[in-house]
C-alpha atoms as a PDB file:
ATOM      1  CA  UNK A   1      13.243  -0.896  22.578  1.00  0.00           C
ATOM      2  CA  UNK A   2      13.493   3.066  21.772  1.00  0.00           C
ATOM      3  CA  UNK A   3      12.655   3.710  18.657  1.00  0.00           C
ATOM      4  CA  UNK A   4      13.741   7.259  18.576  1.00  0.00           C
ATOM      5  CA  UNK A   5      10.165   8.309  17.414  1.00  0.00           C
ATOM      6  CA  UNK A   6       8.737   9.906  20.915  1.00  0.00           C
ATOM      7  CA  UNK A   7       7.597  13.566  20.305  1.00  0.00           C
ATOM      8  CA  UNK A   8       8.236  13.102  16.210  1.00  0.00           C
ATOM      9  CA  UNK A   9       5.600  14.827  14.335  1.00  0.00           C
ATOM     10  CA  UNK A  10       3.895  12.029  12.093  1.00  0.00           C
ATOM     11  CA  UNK A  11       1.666  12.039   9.412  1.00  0.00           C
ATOM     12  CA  UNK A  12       0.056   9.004   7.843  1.00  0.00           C
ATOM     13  CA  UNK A  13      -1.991   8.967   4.672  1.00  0.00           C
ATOM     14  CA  UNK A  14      -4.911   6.662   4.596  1.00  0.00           C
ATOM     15  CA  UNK A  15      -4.741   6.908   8.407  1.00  0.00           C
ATOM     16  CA  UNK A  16      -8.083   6.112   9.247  1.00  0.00           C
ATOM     17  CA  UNK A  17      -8.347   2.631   8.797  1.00  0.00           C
ATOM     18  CA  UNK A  18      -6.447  -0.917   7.981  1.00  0.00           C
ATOM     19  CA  UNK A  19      -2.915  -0.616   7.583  1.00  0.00           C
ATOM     20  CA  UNK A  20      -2.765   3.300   8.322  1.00  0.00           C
ATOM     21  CA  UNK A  21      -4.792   3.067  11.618  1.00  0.00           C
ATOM     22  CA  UNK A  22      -2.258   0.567  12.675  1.00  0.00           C
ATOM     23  CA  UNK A  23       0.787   2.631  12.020  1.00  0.00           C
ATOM     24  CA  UNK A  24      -1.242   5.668  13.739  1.00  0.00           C
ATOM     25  CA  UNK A  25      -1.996   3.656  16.484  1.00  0.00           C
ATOM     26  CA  UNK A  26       1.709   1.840  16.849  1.00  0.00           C
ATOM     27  CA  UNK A  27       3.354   5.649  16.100  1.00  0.00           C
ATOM     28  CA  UNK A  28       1.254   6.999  19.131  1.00  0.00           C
ATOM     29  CA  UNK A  29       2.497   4.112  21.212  1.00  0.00           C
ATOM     30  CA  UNK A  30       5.989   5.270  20.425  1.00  0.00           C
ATOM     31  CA  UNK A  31       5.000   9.279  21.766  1.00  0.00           C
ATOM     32  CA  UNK A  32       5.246  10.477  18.451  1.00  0.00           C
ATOM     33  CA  UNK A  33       2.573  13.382  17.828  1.00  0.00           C
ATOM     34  CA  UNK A  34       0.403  11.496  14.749  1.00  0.00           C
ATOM     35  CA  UNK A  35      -1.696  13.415  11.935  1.00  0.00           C
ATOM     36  CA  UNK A  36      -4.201  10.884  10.418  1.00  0.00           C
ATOM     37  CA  UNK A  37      -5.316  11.819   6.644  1.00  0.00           C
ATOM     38  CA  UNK A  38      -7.945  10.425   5.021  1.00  0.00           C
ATOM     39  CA  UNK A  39     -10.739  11.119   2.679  1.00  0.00           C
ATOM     40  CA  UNK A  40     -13.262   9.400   4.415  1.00  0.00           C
ATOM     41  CA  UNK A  41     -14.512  11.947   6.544  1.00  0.00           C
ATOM     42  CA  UNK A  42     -16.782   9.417   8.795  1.00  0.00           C
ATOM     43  CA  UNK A  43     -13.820   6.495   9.152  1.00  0.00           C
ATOM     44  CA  UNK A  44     -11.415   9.659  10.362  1.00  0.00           C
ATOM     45  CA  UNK A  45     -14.521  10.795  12.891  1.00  0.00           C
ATOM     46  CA  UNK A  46     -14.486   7.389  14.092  1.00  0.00           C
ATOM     47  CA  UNK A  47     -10.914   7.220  14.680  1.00  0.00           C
ATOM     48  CA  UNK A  48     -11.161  10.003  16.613  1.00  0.00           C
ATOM     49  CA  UNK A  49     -13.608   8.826  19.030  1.00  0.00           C
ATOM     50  CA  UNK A  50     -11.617   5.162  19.178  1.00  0.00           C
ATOM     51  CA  UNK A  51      -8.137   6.768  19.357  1.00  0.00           C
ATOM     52  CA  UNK A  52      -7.015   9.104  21.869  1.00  0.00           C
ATOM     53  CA  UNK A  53      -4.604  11.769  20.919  1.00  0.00           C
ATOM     54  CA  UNK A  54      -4.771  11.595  17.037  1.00  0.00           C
ATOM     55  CA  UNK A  55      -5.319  14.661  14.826  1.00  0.00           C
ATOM     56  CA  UNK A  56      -7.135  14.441  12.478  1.00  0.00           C
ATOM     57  CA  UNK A  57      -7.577  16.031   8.768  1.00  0.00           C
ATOM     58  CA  UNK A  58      -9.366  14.890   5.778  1.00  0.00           C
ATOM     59  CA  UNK A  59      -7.072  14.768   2.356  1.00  0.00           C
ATOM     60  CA  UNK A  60      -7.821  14.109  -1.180  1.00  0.00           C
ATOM     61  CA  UNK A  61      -3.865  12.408  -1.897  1.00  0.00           C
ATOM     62  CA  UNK A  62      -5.371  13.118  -5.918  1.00  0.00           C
ATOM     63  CA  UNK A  63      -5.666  16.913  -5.419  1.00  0.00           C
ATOM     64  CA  UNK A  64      -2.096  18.763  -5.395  1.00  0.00           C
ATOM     65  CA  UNK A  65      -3.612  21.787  -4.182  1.00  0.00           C
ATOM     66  CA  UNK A  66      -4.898  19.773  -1.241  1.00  0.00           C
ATOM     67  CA  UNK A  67      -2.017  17.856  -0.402  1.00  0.00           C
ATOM     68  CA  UNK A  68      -0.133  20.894  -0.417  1.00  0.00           C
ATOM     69  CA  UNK A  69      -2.058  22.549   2.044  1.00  0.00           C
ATOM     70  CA  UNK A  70      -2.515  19.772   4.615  1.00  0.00           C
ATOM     71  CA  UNK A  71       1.004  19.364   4.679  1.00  0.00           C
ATOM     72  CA  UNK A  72       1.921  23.326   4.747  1.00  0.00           C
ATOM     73  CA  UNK A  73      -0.340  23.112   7.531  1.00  0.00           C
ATOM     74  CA  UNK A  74       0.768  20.322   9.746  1.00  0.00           C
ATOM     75  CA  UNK A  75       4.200  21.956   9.695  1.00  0.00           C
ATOM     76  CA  UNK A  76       2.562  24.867  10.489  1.00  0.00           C
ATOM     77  CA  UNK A  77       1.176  23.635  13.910  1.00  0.00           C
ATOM     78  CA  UNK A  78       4.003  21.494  14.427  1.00  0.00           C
ATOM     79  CA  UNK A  79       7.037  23.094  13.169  1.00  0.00           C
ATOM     80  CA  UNK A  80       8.589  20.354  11.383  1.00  0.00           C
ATOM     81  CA  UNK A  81       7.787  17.207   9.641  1.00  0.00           C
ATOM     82  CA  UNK A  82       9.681  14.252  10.815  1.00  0.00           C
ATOM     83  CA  UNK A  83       8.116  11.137   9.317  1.00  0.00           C
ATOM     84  CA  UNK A  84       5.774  10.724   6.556  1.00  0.00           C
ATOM     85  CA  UNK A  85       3.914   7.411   5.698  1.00  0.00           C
ATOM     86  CA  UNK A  86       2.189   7.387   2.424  1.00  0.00           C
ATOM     87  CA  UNK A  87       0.148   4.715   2.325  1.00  0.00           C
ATOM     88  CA  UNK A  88      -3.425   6.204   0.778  1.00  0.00           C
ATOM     89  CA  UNK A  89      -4.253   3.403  -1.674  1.00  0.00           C
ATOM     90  CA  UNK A  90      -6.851   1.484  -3.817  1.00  0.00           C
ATOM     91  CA  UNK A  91      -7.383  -1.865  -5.852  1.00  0.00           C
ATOM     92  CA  UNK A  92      -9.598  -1.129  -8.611  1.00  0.00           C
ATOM     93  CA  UNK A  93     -11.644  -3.234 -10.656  1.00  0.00           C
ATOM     94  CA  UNK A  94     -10.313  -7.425 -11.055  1.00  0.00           C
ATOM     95  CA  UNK A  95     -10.372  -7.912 -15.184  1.00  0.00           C
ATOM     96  CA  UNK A  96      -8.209  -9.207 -17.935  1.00  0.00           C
ATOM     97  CA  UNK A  97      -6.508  -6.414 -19.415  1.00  0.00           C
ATOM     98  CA  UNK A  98      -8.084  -6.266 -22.530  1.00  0.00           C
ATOM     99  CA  UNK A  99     -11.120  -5.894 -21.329  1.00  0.00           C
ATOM    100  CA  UNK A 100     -10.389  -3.246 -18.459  1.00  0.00           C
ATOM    101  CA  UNK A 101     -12.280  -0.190 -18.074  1.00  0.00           C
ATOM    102  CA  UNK A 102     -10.043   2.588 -18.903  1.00  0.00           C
ATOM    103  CA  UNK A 103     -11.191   3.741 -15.263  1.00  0.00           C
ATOM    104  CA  UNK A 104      -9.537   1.356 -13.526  1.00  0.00           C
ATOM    105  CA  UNK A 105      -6.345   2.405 -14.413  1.00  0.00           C
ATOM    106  CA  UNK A 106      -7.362   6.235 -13.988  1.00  0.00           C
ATOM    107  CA  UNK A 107      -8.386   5.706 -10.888  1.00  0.00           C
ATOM    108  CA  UNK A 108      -6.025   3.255  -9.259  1.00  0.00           C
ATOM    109  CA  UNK A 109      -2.872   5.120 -10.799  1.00  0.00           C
ATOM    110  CA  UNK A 110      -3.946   8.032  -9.769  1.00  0.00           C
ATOM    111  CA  UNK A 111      -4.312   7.381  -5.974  1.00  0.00           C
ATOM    112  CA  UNK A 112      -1.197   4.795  -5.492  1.00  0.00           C
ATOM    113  CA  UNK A 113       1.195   6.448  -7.496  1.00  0.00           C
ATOM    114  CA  UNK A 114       0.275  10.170  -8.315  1.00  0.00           C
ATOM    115  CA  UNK A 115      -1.008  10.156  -4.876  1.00  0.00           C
ATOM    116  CA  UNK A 116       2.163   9.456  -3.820  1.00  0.00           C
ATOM    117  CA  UNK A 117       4.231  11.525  -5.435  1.00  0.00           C
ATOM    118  CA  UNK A 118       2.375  14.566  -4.720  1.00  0.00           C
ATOM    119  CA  UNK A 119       2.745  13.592  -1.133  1.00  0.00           C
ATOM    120  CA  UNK A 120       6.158  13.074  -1.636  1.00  0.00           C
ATOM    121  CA  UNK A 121       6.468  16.521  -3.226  1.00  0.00           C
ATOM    122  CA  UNK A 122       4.907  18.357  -0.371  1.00  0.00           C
ATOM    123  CA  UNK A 123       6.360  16.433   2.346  1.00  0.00           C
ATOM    124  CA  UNK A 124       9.937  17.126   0.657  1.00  0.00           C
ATOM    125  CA  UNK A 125       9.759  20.344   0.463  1.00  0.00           C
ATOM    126  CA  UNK A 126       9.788  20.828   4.264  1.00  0.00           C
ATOM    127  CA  UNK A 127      12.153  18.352   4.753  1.00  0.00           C
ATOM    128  CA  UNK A 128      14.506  19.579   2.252  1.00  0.00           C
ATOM    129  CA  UNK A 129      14.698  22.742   4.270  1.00  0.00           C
ATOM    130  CA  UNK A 130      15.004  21.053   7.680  1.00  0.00           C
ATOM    131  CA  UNK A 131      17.908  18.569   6.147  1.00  0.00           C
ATOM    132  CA  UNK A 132      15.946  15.751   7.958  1.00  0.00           C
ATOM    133  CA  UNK A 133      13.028  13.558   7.831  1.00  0.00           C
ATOM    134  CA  UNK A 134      12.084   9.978   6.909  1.00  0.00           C
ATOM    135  CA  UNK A 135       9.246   8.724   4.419  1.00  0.00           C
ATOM    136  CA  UNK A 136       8.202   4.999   4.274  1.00  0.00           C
ATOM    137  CA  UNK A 137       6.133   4.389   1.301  1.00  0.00           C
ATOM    138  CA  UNK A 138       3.341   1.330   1.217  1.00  0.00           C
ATOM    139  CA  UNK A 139       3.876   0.060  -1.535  1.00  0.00           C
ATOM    140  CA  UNK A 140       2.943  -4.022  -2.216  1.00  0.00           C
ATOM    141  CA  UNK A 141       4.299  -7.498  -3.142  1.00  0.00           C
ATOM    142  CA  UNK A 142       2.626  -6.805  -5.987  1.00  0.00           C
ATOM    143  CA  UNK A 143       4.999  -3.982  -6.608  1.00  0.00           C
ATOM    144  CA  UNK A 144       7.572  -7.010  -6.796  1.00  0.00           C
ATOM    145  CA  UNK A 145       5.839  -9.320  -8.657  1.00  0.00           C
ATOM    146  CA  UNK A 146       3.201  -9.746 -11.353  1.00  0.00           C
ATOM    147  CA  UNK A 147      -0.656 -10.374 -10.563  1.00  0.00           C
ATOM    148  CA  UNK A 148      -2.808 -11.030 -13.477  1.00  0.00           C
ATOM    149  CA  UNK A 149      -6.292  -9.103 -13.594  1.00  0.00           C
ATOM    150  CA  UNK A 150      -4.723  -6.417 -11.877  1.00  0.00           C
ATOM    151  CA  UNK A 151      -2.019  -4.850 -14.400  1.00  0.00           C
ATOM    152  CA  UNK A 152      -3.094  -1.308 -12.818  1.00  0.00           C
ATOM    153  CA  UNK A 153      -2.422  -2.464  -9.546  1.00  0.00           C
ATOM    154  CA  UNK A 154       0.340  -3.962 -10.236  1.00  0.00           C
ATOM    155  CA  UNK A 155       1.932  -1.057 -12.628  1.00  0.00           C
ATOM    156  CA  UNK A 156       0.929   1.443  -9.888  1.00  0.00           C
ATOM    157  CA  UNK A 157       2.493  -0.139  -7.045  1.00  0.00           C
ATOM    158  CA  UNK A 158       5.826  -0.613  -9.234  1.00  0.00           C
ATOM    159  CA  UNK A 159       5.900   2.611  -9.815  1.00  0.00           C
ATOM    160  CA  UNK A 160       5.353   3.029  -6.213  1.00  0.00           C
ATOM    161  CA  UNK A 161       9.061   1.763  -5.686  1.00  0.00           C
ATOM    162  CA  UNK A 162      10.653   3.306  -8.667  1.00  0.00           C
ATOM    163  CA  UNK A 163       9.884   6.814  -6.931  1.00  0.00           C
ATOM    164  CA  UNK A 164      11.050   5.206  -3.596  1.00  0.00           C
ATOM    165  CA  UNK A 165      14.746   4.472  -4.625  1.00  0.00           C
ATOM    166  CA  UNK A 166      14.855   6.900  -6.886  1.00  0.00           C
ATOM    167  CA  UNK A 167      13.984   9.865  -4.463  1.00  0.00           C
ATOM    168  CA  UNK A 168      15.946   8.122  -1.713  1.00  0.00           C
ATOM    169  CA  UNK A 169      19.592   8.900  -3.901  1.00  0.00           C
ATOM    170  CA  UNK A 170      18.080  12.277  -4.706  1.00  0.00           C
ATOM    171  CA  UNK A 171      18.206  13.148  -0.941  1.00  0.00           C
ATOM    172  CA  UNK A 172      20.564  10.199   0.680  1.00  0.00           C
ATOM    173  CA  UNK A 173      23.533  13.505   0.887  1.00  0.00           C
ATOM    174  CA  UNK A 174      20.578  15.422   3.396  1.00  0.00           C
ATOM    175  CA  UNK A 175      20.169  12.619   5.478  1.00  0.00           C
ATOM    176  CA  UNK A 176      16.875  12.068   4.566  1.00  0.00           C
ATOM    177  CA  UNK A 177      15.596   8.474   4.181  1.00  0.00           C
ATOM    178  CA  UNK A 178      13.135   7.078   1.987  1.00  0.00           C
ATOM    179  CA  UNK A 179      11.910   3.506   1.855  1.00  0.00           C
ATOM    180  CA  UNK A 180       9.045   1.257   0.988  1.00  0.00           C
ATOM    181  CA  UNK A 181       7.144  -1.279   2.108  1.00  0.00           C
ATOM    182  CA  UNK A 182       5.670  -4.078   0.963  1.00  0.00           C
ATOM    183  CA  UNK A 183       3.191  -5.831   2.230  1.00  0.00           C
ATOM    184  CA  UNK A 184       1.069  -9.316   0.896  1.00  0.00           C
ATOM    185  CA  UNK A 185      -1.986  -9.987   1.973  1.00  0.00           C
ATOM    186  CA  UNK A 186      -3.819  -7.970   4.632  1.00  0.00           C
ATOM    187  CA  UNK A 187      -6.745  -8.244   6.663  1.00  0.00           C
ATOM    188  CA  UNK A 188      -8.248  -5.196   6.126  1.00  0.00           C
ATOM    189  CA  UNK A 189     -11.370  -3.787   4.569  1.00  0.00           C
ATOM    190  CA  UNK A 190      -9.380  -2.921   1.037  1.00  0.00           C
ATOM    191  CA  UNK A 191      -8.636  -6.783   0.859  1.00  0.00           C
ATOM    192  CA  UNK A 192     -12.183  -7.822   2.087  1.00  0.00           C
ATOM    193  CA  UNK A 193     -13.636  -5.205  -1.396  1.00  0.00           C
ATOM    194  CA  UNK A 194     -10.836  -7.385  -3.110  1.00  0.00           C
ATOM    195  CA  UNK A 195     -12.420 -10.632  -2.228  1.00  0.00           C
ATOM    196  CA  UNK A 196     -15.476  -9.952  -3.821  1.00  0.00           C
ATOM    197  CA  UNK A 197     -14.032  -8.902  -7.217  1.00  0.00           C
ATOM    198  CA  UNK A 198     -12.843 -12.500  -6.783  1.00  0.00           C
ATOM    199  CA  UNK A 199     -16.212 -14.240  -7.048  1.00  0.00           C
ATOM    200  CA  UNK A 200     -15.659 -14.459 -10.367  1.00  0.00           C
ATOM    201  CA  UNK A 201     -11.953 -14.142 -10.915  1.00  0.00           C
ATOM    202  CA  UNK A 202     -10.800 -15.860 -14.042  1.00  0.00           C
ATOM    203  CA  UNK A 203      -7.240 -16.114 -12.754  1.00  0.00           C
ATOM    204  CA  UNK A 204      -8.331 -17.714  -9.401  1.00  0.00           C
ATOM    205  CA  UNK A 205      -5.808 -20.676  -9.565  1.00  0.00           C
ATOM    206  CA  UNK A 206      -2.842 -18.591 -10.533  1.00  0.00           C
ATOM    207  CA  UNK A 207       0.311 -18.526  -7.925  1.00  0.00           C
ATOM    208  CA  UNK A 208      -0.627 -14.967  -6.765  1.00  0.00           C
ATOM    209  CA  UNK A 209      -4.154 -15.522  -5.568  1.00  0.00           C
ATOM    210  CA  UNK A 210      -2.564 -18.849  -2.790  1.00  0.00           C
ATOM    211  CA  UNK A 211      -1.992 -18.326   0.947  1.00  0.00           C
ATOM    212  CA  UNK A 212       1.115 -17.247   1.499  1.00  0.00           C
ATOM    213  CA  UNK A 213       3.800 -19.825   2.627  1.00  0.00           C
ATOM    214  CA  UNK A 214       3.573 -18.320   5.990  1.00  0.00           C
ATOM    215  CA  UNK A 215      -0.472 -18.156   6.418  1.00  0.00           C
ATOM    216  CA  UNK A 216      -2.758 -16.754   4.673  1.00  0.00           C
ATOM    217  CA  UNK A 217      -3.046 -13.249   5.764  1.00  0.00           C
ATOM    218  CA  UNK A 218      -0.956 -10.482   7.961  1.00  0.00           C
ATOM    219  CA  UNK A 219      -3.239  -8.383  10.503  1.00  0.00           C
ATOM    220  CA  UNK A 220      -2.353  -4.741   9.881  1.00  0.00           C
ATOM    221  CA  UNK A 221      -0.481  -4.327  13.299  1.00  0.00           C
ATOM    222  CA  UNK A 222       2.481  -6.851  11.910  1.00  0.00           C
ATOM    223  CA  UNK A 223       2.478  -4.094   8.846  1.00  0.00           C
ATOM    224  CA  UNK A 224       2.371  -1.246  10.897  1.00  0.00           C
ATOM    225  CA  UNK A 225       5.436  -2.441  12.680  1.00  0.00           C
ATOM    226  CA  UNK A 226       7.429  -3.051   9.830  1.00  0.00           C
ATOM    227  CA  UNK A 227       7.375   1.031   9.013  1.00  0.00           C
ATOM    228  CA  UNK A 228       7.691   1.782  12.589  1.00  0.00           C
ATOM    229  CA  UNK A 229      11.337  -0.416  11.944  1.00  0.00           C
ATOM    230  CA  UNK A 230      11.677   1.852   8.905  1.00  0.00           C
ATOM    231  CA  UNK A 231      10.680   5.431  10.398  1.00  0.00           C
ATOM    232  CA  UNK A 232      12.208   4.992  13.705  1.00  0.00           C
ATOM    233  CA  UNK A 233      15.939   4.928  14.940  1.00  0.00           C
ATOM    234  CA  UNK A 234      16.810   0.756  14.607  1.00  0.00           C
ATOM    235  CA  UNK A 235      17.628   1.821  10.797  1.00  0.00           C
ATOM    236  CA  UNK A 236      19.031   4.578  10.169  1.00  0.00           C
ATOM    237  CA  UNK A 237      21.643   3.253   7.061  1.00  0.00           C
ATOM    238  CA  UNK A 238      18.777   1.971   5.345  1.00  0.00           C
ATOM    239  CA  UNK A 239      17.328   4.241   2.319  1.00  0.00           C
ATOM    240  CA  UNK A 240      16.282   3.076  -0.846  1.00  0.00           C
ATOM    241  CA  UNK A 241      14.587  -0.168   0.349  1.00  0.00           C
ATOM    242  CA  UNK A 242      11.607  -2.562   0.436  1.00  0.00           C
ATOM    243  CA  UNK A 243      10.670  -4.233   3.041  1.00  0.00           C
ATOM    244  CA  UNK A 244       8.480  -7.558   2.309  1.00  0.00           C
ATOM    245  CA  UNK A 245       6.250  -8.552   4.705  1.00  0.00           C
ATOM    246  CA  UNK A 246       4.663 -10.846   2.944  1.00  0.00           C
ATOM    247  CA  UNK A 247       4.709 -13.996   4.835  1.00  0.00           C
ATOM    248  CA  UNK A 248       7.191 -15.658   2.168  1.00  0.00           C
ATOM    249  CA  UNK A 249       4.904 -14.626  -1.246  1.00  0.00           C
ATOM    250  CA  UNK A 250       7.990 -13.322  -2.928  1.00  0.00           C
ATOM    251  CA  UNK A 251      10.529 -15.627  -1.890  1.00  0.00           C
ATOM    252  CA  UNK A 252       8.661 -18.404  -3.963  1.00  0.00           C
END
């Protein structure tokens, strides 16, 4: 199946590993020309080496200045930006939520949301003036549900969709589309630093922290292709959406 996306110019956030290496990967499969951000300057190198045909660049999603750079220059080299995935994110500390560290929230709320939106910002500006473009946004179930001992999560992935739908009727009249994912449980190395919080979870028999209906876990690749549906050609009259790939979590 075409997806429309060979010889788009791509650029994923949190490229270099879990979820974002698997939509760089499945985006390169399609012949789109990829752009793999990260801040972790020795995942990114190792994407490199494993990966062939990625660019590379490292990106701080919390530094405005920085995002607005990367993405200046991308469409610099490129010419245009066609898709943007924005899925740079973090889990924070597990705690109840009168006891949380007023860094937890700092620091998760900055990355998933004001991360986003400053990536949104940027990106939109380019594709404002091109009248085109497509951004798929990771957010989470938990952006459609509640998960005790992680209210910043939670809050931050919420907000997540909020800009979503609300930037996707802001720009619906250009033709540009603007949806959101939302994934459960993944089998990546964000989820394996989230297992550990859980050695001592207090809220370990609550409904959130149980196997999905489906199976326990997704493997990034089923994620990835989920915003290749979203960024490529097979929907093109959807804006505004979520996606839930969630092996049935939030149809319980």
């Amino acid at each position: 199946m075409d997806l429309g996306l060979n010889g788009k110019v791509v650029a994923v956030t949190g490229g270099a590993s879990g979820i974002g290496r698997a939509a760089v990967e499945a985006f390169l499969r399609e012949g789109a020309r990829v752009v793999a951000l990260d801040r972790n300057p020795e995942t990114l190198a190792r994407l490199a080496d494993e990966v062939d045909g990625v660019q590379t660049r490292e990106l701080d999603v919390t530094s405005a200045a920085d995002v607005d750079a990367t993405i200046d220059a991308i469409v610099a080299e490129h010419g245009r930006l066609d898709v943007a995935v924005n899925n740079a994110g973090i889990t924070g500390g597990l705690a109840w939520l009168h006891e949380a560290e007023e860094s937890f929230w700092d620091a998760v709320v900055d990355v998933n949301l004001k991360g986003v939106w400053l990536c949104m910002r940027a990106e939109l500006r380019h594709m404002y003036a091109q009248q085109a473009g497509v951004i798929v946004n990771t957010a989470s179930a938990a952006g459609l549900r509640g998960g005790p001992g992680v209210a910043h999560y939670v809050a931050s992935k919420h907000g997540v969709i909020g800009l979503t739908r609300t930037a996707a009727l802001e720009y619906a009249p250009l033709g540009i589309r603007i949806n959101a994912i939302a994934p459960g449980t993944v089998d990546t190395p964000m989820s394996d630093s989230f297992d550990i919080d859980r050695r001592e979870d207090p809220f370990a028999d609550a409904a959130v922290r149980q196997p999905h209906p489906l199976r326990p876990v997704a493997t990034p690749a089923e994620i990835a292709d989920g915003i290749l549906y979203l960024a490529g050609d097979q929907s093109t009259f959807v804006t505004g959406s979520v996606l839930s790939v969630d092996g049935g979590f939030t149809a319980q």
